[in-house]
C-alpha atoms as a PDB file:
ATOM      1  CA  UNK A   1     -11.652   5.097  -8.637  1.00  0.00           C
ATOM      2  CA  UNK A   2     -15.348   5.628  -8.007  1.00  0.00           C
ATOM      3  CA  UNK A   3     -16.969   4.853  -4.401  1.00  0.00           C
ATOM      4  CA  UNK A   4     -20.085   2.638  -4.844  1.00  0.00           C
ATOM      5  CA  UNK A   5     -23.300   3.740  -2.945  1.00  0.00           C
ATOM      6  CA  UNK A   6     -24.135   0.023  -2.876  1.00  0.00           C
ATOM      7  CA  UNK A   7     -22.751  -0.971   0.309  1.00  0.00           C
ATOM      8  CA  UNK A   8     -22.066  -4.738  -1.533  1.00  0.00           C
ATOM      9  CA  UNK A   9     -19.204  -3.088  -2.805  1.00  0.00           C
ATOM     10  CA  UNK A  10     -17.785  -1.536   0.261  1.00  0.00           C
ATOM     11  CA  UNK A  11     -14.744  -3.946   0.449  1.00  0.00           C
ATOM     12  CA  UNK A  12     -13.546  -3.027  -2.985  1.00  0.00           C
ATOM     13  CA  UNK A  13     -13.731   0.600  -2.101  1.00  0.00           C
ATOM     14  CA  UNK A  14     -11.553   0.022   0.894  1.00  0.00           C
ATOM     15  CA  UNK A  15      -9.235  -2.029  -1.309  1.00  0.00           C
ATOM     16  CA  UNK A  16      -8.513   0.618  -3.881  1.00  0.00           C
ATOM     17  CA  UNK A  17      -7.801   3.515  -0.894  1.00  0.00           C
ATOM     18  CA  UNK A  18      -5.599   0.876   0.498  1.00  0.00           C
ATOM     19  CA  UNK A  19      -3.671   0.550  -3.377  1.00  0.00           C
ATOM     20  CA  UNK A  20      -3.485   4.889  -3.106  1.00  0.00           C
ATOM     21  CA  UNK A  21      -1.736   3.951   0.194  1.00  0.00           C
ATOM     22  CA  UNK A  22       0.714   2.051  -0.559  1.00  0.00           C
ATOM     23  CA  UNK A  23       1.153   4.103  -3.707  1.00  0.00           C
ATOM     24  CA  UNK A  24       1.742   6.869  -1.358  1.00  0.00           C
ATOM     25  CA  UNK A  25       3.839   5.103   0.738  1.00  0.00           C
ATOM     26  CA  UNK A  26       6.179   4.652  -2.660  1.00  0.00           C
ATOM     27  CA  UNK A  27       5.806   8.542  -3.328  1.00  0.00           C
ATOM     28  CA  UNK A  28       7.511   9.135   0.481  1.00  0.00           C
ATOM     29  CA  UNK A  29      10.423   7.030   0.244  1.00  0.00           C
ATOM     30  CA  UNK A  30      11.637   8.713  -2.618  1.00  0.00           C
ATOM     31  CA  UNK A  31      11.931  11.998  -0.006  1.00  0.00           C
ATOM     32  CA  UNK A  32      14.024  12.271   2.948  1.00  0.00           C
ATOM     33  CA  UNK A  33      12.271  12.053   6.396  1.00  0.00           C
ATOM     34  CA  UNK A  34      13.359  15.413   8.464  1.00  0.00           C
ATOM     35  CA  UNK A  35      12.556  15.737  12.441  1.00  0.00           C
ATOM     36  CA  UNK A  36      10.110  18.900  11.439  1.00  0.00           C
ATOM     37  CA  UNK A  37       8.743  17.969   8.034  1.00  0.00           C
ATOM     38  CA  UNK A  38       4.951  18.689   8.151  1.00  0.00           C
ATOM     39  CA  UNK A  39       4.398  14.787   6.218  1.00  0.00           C
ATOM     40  CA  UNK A  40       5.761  13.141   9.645  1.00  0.00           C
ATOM     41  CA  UNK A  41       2.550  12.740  10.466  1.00  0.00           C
ATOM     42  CA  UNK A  42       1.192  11.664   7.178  1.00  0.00           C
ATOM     43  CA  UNK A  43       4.202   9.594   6.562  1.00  0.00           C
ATOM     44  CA  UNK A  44       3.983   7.841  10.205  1.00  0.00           C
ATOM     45  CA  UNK A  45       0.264   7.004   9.420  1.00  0.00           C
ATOM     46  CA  UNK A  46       1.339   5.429   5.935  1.00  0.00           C
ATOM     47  CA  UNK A  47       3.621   3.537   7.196  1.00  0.00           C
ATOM     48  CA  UNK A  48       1.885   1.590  10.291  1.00  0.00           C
ATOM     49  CA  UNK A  49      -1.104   1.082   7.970  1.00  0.00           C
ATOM     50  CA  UNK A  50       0.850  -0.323   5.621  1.00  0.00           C
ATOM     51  CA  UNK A  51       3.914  -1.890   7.036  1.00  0.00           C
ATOM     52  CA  UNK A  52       1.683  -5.243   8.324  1.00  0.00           C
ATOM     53  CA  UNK A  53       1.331  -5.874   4.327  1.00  0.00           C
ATOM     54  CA  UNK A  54       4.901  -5.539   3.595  1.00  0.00           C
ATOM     55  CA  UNK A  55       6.896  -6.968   6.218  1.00  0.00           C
ATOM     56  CA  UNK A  56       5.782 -11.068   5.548  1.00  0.00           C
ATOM     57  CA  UNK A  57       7.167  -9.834   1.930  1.00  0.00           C
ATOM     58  CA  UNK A  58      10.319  -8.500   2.879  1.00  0.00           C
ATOM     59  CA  UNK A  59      11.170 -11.602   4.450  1.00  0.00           C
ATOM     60  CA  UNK A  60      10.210 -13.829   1.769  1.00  0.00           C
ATOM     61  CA  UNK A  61      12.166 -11.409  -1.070  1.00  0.00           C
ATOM     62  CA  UNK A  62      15.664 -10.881  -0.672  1.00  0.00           C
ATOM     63  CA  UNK A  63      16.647  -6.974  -1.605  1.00  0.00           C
ATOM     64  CA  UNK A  64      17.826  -7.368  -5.420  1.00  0.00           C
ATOM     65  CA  UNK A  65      20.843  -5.249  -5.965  1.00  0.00           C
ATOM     66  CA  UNK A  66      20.560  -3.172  -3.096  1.00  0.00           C
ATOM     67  CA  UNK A  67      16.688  -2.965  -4.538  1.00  0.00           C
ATOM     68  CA  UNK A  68      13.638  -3.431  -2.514  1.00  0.00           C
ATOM     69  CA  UNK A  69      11.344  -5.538  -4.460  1.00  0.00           C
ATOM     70  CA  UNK A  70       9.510  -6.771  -2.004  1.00  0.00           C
ATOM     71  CA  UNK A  71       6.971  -3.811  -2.717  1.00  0.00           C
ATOM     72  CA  UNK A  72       6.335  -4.338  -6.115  1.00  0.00           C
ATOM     73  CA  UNK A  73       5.436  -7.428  -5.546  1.00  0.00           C
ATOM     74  CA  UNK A  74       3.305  -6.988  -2.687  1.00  0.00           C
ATOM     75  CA  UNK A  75       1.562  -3.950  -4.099  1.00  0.00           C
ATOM     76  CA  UNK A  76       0.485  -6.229  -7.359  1.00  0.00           C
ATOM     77  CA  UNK A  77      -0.252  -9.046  -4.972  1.00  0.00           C
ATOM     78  CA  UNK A  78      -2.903  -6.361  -3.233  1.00  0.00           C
ATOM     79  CA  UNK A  79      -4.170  -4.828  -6.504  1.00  0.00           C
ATOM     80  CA  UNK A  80      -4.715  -8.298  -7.997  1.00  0.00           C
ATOM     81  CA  UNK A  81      -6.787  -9.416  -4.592  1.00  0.00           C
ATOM     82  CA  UNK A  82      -8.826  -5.960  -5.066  1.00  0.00           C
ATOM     83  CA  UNK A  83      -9.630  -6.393  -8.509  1.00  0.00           C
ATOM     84  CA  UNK A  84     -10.033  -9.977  -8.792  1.00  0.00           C
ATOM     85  CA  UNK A  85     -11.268 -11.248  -5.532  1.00  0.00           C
ATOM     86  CA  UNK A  86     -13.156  -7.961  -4.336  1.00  0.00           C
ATOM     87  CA  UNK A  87     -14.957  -7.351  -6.696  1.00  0.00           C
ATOM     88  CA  UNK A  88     -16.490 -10.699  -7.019  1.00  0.00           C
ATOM     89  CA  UNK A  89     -18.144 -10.592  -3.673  1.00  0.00           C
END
């Protein structure tokens, strides 16, 4: 990921932190939240950025074998809008 200087480009810089989000967001769940971990903070500002994206997913895609796919498919969704539609304005 490069930032542009060209502020035309702006939104696609935005898009691409928002894919290392949700990325990040992926990297968390895979470790237990504890009252004093020093991520709570990191992890609480993950997750209200990103939950707004997910949720409408998550109600749409039914867990698949206890799995939640609902991210993959909304994190593709995003990265397709960022590189396809982003790019292009």
């Amino acid at each position: 990921m490069s930032f542009s200087a060209s502020p035309r480009y702006w939104l696609y810089d935005l898009g691409q932190i928002y894919v290392l989000i949700l990325l990040v967001r992926a990297i968390l769940s895979w470790f237990p939240a504890s009252y004093n971990s020093p991520l709570n903070p990191v992890r609480r500002f993950v997750y209200v950025v990103t939950e707004p994206v997910l949720a409408p997913f998550r109600r749409i895609i039914p867990p698949v074998g206890g799995l939640d796919i609902s991210f993959i498919v909304a994190f593709f969704v995003v990265e397709i809008i960022v590189r396809v539609v982003l790019i292009r304005l």
